[in-house]
C-alpha atoms as a PDB file:
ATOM      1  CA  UNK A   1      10.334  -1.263  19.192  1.00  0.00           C
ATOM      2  CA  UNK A   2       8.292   2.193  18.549  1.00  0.00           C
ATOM      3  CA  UNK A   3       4.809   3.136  20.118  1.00  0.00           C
ATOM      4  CA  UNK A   4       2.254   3.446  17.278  1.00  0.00           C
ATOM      5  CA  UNK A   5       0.134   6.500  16.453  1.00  0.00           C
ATOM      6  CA  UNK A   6      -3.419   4.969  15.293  1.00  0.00           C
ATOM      7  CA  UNK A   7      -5.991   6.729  13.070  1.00  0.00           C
ATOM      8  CA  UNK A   8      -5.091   9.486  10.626  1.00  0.00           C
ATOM      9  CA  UNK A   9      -1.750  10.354  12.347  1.00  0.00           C
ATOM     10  CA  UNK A  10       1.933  10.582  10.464  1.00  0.00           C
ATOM     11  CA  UNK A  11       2.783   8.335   7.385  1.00  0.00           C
ATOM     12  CA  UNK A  12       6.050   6.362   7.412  1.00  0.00           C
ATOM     13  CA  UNK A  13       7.484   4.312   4.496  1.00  0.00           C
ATOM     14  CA  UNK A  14      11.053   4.924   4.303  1.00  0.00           C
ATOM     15  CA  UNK A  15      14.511   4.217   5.698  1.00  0.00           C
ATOM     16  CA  UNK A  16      15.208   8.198   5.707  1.00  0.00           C
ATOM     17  CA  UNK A  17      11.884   8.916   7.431  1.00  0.00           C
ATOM     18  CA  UNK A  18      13.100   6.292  10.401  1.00  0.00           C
ATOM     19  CA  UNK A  19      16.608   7.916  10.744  1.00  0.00           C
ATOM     20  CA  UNK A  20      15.361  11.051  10.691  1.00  0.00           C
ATOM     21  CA  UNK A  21      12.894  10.098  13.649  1.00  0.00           C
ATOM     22  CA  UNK A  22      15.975   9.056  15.552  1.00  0.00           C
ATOM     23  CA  UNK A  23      17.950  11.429  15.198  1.00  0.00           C
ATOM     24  CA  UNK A  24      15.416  14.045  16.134  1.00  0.00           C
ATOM     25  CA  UNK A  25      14.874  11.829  19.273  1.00  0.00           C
ATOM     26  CA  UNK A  26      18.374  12.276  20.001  1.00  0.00           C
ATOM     27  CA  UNK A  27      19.389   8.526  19.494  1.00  0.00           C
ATOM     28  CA  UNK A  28      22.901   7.257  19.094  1.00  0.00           C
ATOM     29  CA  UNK A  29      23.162   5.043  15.598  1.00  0.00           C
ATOM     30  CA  UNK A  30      24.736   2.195  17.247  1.00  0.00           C
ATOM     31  CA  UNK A  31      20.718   2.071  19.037  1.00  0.00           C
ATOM     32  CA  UNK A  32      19.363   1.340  15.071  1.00  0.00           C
ATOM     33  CA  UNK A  33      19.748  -2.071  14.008  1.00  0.00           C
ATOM     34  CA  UNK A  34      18.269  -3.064  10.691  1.00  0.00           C
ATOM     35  CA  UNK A  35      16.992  -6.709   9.615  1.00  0.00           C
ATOM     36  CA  UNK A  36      15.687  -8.120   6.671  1.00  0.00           C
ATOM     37  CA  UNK A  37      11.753  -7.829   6.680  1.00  0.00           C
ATOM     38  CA  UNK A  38      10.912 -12.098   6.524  1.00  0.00           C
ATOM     39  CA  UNK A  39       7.495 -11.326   5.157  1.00  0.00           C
ATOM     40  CA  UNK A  40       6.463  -7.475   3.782  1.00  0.00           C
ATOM     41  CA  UNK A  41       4.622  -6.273   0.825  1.00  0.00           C
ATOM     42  CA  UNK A  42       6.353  -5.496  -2.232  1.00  0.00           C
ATOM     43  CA  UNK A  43       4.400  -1.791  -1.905  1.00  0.00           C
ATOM     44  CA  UNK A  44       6.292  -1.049   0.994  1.00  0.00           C
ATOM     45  CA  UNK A  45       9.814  -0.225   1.993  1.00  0.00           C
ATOM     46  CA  UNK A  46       9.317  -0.960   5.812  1.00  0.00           C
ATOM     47  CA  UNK A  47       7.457  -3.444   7.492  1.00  0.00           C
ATOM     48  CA  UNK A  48       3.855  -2.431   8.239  1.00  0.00           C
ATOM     49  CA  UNK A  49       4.216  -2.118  12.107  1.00  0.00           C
ATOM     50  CA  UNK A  50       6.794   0.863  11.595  1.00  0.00           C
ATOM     51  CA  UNK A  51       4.162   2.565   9.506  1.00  0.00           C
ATOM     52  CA  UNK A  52       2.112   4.774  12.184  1.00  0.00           C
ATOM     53  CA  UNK A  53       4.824   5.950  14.773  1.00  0.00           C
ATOM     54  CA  UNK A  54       5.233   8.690  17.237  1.00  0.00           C
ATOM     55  CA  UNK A  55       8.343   7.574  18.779  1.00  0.00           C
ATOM     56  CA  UNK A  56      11.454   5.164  18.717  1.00  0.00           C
ATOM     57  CA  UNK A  57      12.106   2.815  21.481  1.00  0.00           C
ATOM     58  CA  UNK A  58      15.508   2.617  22.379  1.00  0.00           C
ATOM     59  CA  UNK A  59      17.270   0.159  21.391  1.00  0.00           C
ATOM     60  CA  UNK A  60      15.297   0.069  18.007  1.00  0.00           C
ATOM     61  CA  UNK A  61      14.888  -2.907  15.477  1.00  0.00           C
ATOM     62  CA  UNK A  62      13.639  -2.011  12.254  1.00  0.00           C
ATOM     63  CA  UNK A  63      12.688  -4.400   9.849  1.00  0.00           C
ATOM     64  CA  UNK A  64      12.693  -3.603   5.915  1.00  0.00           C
ATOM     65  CA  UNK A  65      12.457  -4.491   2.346  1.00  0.00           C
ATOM     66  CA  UNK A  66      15.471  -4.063   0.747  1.00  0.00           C
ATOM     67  CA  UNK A  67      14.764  -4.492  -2.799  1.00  0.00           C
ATOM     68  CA  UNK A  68      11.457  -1.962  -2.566  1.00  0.00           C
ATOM     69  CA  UNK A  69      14.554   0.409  -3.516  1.00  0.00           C
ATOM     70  CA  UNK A  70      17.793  -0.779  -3.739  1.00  0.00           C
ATOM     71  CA  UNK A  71      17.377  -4.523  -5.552  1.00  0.00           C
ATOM     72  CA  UNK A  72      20.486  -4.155  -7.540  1.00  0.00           C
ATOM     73  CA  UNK A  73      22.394  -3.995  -4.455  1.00  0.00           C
ATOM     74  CA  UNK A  74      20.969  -6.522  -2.387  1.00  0.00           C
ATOM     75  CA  UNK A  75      19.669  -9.445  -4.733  1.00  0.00           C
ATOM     76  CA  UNK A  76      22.443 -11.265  -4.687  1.00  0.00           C
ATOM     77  CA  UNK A  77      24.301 -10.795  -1.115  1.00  0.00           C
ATOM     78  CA  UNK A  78      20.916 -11.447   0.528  1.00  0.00           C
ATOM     79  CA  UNK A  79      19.024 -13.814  -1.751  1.00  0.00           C
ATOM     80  CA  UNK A  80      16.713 -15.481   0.513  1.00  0.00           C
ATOM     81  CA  UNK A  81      17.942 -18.515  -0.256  1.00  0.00           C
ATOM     82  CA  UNK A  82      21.395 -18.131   0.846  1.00  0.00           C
ATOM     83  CA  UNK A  83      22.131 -19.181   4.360  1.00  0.00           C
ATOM     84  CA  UNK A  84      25.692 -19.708   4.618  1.00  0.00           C
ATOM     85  CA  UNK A  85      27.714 -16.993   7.146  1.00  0.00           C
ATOM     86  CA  UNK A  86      24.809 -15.406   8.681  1.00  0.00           C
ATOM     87  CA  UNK A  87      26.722 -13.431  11.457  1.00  0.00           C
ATOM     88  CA  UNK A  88      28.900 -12.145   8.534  1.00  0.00           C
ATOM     89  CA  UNK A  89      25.734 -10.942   6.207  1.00  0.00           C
ATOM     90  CA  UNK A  90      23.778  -9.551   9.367  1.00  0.00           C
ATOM     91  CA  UNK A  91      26.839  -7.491   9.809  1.00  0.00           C
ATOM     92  CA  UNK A  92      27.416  -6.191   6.618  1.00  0.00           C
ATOM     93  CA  UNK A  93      23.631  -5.670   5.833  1.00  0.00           C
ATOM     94  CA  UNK A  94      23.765  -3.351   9.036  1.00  0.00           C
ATOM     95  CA  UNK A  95      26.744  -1.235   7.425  1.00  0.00           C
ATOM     96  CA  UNK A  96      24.979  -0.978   3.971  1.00  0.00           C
ATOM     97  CA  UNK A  97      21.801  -0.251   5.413  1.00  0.00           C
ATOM     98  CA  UNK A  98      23.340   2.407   7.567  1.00  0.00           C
ATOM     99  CA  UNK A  99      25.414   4.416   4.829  1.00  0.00           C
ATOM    100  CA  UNK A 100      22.277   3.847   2.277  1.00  0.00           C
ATOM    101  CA  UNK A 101      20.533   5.393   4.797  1.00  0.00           C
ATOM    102  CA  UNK A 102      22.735   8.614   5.509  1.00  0.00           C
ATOM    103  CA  UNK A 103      23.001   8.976   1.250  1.00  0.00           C
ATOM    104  CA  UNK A 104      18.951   9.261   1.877  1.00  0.00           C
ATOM    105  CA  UNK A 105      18.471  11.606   4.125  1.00  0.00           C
ATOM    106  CA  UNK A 106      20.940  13.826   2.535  1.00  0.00           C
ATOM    107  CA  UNK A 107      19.203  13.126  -0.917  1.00  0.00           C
ATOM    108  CA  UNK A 108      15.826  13.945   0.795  1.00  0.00           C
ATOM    109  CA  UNK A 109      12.504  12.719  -0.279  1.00  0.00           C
ATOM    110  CA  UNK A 110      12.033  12.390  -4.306  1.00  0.00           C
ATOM    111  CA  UNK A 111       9.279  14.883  -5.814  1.00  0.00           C
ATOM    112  CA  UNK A 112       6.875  11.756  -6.040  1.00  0.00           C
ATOM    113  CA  UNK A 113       7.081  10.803  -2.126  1.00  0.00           C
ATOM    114  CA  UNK A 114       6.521  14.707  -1.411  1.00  0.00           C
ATOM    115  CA  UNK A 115       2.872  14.972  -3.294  1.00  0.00           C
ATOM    116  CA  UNK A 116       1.932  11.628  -1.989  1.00  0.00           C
ATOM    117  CA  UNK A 117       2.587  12.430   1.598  1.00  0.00           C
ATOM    118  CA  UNK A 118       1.022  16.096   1.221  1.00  0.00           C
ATOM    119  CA  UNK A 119      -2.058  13.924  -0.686  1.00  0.00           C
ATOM    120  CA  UNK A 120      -2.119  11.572   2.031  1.00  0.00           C
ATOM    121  CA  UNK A 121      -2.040  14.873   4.450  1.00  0.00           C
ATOM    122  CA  UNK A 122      -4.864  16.318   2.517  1.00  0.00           C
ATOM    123  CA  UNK A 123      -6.943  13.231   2.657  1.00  0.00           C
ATOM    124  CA  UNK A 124      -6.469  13.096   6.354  1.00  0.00           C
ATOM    125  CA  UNK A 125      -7.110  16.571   7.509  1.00  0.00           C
ATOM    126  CA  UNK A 126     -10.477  16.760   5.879  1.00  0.00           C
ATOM    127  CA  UNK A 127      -9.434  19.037   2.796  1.00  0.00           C
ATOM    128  CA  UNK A 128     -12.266  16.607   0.750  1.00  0.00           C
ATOM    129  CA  UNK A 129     -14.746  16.573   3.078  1.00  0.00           C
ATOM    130  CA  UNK A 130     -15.529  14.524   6.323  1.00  0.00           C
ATOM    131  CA  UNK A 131     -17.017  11.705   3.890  1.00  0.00           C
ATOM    132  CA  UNK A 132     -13.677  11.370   1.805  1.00  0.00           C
ATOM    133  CA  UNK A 133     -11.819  11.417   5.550  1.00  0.00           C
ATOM    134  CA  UNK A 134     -13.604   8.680   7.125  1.00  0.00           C
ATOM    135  CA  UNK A 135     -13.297   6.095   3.701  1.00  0.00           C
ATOM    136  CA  UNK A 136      -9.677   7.428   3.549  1.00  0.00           C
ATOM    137  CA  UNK A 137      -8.556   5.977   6.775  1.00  0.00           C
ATOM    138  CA  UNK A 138     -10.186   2.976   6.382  1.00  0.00           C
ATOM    139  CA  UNK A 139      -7.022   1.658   3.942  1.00  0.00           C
ATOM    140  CA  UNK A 140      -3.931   1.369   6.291  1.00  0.00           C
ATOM    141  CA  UNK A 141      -0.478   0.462   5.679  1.00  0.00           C
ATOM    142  CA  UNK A 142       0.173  -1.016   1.574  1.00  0.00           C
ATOM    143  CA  UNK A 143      -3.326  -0.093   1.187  1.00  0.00           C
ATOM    144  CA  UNK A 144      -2.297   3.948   1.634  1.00  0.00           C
ATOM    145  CA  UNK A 145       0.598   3.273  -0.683  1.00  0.00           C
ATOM    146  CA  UNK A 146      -1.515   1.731  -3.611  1.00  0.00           C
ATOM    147  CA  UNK A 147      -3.902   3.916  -2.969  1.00  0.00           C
ATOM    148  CA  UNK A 148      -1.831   7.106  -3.219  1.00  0.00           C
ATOM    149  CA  UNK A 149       0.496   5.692  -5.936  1.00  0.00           C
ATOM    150  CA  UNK A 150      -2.724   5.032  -7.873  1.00  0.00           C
ATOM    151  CA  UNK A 151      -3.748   8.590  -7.484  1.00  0.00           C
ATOM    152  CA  UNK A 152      -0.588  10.378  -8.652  1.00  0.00           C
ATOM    153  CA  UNK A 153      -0.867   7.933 -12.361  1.00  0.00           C
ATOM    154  CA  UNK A 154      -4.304   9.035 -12.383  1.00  0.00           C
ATOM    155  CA  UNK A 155      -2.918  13.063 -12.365  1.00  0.00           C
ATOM    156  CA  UNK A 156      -0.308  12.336 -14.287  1.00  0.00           C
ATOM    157  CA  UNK A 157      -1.582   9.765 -17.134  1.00  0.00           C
ATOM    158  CA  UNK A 158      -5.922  10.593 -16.911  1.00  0.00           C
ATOM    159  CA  UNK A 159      -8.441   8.298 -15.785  1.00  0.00           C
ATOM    160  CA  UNK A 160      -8.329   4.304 -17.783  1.00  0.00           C
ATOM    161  CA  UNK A 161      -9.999   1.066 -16.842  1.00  0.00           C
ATOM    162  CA  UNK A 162      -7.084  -0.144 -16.425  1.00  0.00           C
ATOM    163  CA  UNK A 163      -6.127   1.801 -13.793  1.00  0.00           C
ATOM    164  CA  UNK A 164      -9.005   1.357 -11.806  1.00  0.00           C
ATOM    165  CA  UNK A 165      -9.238  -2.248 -12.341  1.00  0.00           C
ATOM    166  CA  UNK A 166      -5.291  -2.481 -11.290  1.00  0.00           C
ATOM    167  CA  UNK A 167      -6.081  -0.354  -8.161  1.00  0.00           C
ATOM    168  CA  UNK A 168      -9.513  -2.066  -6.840  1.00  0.00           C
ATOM    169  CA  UNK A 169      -8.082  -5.518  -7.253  1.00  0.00           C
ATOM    170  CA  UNK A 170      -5.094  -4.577  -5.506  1.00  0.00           C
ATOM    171  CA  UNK A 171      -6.978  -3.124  -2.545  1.00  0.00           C
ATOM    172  CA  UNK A 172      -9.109  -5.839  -2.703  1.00  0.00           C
ATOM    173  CA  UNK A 173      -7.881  -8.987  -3.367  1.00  0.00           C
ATOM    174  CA  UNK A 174     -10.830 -11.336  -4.605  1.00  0.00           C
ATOM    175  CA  UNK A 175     -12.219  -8.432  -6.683  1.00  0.00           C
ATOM    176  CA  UNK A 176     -12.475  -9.157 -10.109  1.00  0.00           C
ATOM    177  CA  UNK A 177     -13.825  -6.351 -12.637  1.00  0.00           C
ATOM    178  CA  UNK A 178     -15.282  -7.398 -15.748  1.00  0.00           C
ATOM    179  CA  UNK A 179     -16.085  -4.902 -19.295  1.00  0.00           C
ATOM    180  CA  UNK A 180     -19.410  -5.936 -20.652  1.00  0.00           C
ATOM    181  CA  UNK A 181     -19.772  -6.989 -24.520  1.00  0.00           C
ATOM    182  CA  UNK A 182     -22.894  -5.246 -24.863  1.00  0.00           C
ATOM    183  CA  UNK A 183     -22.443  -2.059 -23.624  1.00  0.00           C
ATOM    184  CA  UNK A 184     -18.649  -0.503 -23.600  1.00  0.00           C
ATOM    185  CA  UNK A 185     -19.575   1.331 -20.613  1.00  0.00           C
ATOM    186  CA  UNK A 186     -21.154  -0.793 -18.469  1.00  0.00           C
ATOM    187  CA  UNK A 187     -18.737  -2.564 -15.720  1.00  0.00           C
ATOM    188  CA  UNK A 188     -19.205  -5.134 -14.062  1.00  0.00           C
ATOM    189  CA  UNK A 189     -17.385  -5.272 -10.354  1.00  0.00           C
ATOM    190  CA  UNK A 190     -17.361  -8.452  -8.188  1.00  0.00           C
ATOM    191  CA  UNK A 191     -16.003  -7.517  -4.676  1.00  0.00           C
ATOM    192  CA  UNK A 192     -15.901 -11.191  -3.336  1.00  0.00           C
ATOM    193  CA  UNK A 193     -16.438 -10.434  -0.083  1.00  0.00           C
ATOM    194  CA  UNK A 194     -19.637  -9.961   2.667  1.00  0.00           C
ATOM    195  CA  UNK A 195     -21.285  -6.292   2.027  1.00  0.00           C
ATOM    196  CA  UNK A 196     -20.723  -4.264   4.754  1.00  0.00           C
ATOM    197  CA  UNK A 197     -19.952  -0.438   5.517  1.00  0.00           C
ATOM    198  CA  UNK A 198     -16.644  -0.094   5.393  1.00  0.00           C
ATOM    199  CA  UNK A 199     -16.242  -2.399   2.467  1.00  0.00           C
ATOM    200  CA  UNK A 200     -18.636  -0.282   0.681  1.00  0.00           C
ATOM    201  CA  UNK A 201     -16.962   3.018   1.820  1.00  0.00           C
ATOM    202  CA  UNK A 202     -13.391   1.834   0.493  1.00  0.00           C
ATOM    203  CA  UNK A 203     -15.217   0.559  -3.252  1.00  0.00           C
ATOM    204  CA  UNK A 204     -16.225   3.807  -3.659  1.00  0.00           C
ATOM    205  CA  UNK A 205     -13.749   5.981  -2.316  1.00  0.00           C
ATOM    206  CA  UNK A 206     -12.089   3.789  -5.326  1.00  0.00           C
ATOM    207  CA  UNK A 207     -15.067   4.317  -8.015  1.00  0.00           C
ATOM    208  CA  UNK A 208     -15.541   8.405  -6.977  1.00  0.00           C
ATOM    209  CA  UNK A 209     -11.650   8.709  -7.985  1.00  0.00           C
ATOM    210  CA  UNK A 210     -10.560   6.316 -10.236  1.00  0.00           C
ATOM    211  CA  UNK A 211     -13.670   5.239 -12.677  1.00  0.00           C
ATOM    212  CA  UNK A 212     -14.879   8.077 -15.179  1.00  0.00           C
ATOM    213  CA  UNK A 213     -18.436   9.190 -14.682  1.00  0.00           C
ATOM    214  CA  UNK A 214     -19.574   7.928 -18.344  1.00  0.00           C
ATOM    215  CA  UNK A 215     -19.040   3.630 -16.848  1.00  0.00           C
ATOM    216  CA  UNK A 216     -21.959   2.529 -15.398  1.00  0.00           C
ATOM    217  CA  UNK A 217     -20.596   0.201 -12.608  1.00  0.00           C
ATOM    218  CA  UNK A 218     -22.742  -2.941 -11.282  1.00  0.00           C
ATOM    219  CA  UNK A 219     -21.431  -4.622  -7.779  1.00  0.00           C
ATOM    220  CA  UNK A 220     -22.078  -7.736  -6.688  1.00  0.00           C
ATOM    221  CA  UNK A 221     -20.635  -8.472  -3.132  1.00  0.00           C
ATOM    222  CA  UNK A 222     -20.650 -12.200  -1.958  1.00  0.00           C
ATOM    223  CA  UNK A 223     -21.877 -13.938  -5.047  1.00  0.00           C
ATOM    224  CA  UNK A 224     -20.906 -13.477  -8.145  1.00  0.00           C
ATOM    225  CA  UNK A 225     -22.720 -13.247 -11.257  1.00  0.00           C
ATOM    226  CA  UNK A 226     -23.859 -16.612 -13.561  1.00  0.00           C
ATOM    227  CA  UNK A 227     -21.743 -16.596 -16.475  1.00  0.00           C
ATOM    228  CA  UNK A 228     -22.574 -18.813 -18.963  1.00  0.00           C
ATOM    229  CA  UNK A 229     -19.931 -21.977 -20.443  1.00  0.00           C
ATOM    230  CA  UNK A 230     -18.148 -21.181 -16.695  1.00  0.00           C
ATOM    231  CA  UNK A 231     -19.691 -23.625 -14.553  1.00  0.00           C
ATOM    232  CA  UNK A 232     -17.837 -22.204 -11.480  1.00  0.00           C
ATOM    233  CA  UNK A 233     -20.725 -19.450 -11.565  1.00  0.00           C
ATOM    234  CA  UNK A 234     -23.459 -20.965 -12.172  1.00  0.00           C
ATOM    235  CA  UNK A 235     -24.037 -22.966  -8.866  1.00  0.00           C
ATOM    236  CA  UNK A 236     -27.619 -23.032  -7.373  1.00  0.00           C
ATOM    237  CA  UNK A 237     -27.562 -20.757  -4.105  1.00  0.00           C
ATOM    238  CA  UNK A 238     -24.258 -18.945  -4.693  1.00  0.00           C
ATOM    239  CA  UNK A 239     -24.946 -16.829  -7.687  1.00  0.00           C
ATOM    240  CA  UNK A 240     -26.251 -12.865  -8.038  1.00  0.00           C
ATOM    241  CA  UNK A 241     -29.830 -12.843  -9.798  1.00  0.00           C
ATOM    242  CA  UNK A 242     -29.123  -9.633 -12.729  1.00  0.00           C
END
């Protein structure tokens, strides 16, 4: 299918970015064949194994989201739900795919996609420092995207809780982050998951960029916090002591 380039090498998200790697490789477009992604992440146009390439087997199958982009022109056709004629669908979804493809490359990446590749090159090369490098490669494949989309609001819109409650809990998926009554500045983050390094290197890679030096944040790994009237957090052996 395509040999993968691990680490900190290129970033691939798009239909135009796969074309363009085939036709630089010299492949014929009859070698391309497109399929419907059956699971992907909403974050992503392709599926997360075309993500890190270096080179496009031949013949190639890429699978991919269709509605990361183009929804309004392939909700209906290829509802997941409908089952009926699939030779007929698989054909057609091959055409569309293929002429959606050639209007992309000729309308190039969008101004977005630009800065977060060159952000995503930035991060990678070092530009931050060797500390930034190493957390930044620890998020792979959605995690880049979130990461990178999360970045570019931040430039564009300034720093909010919101933000950086929308971004941690999207890069971590039991995290939950909590304001405190008390003290509007103090937050309260629950990671929900076993402390270790490179946990605590991507929470905060997060914090450093995306949570204003007035908050005061508190993090509790594995167990979370007693909160009283939710009994859920108050059992014996599996709460944080504050």
């Amino acid at each position: 299918m395509c040999e993968k380039q691990h680490g900190n090498g290129a970033f691939m998200n798009y239909l135009w970015e796969i074309l363009l790697q085939a036709k630089a490789q010299g492949m014929a477009e009859k070698d391309i064949h497109f399929r419907q992604a059956r699971s992907y992440s909403p974050y992503i146009e392709l599926a997360e194994e075309f993500l890190n390439i270096t080179r496009l087997e031949e013949p190639c199958l890429v699978e991919l989201n269709p509605n990361y982009r183009f929804q309004k022109v392939f909700q209906e056709l290829f509802h997941p739900d409908v089952t009926d004629y699939p030779a007929l669908r698989g054909g057609l979804f091959q055409l569309l795919i293929h002429q959606i493809g050639e209007n992309d490359i000729r309308a190039g990446m969008t101004r977005e996609e630009y800065y977060k590749k060159m952000l995503g090159r930035a991060f990678a090369d070092g530009d931050y420092g060797a500390k930034m490098r190493e957390a930044y490669a620890l998020f792979q494949g959605s995690g880049r995207e979130i990461l990178l989309e999360g970045l570019l609001t931040l430039y564009r819109e300034g720093d909010s809780i919101e933000l950086f409650r929308r971004v941690m809990t999207a890069l971590i998926p039991r995290c939950i982050v909590y304001g405190s009554n008390d003290n509007p500045y103090e937050i309260l983050i629950y990671v929900g998951a076993g402390q270790s390094e490179a946990l605590e290197q991507k929470v905060q890679f997060v914090i450093s960029h995306f949570l204003n030096i007035r908050y005061q944040p508190e993090l509790y790994y594995e167990y979370h916090f007693g909160i009283i009237g939710m009994e859920e957090t108050m059992q014996v052996g599996e709460i944080a002591i504050c």
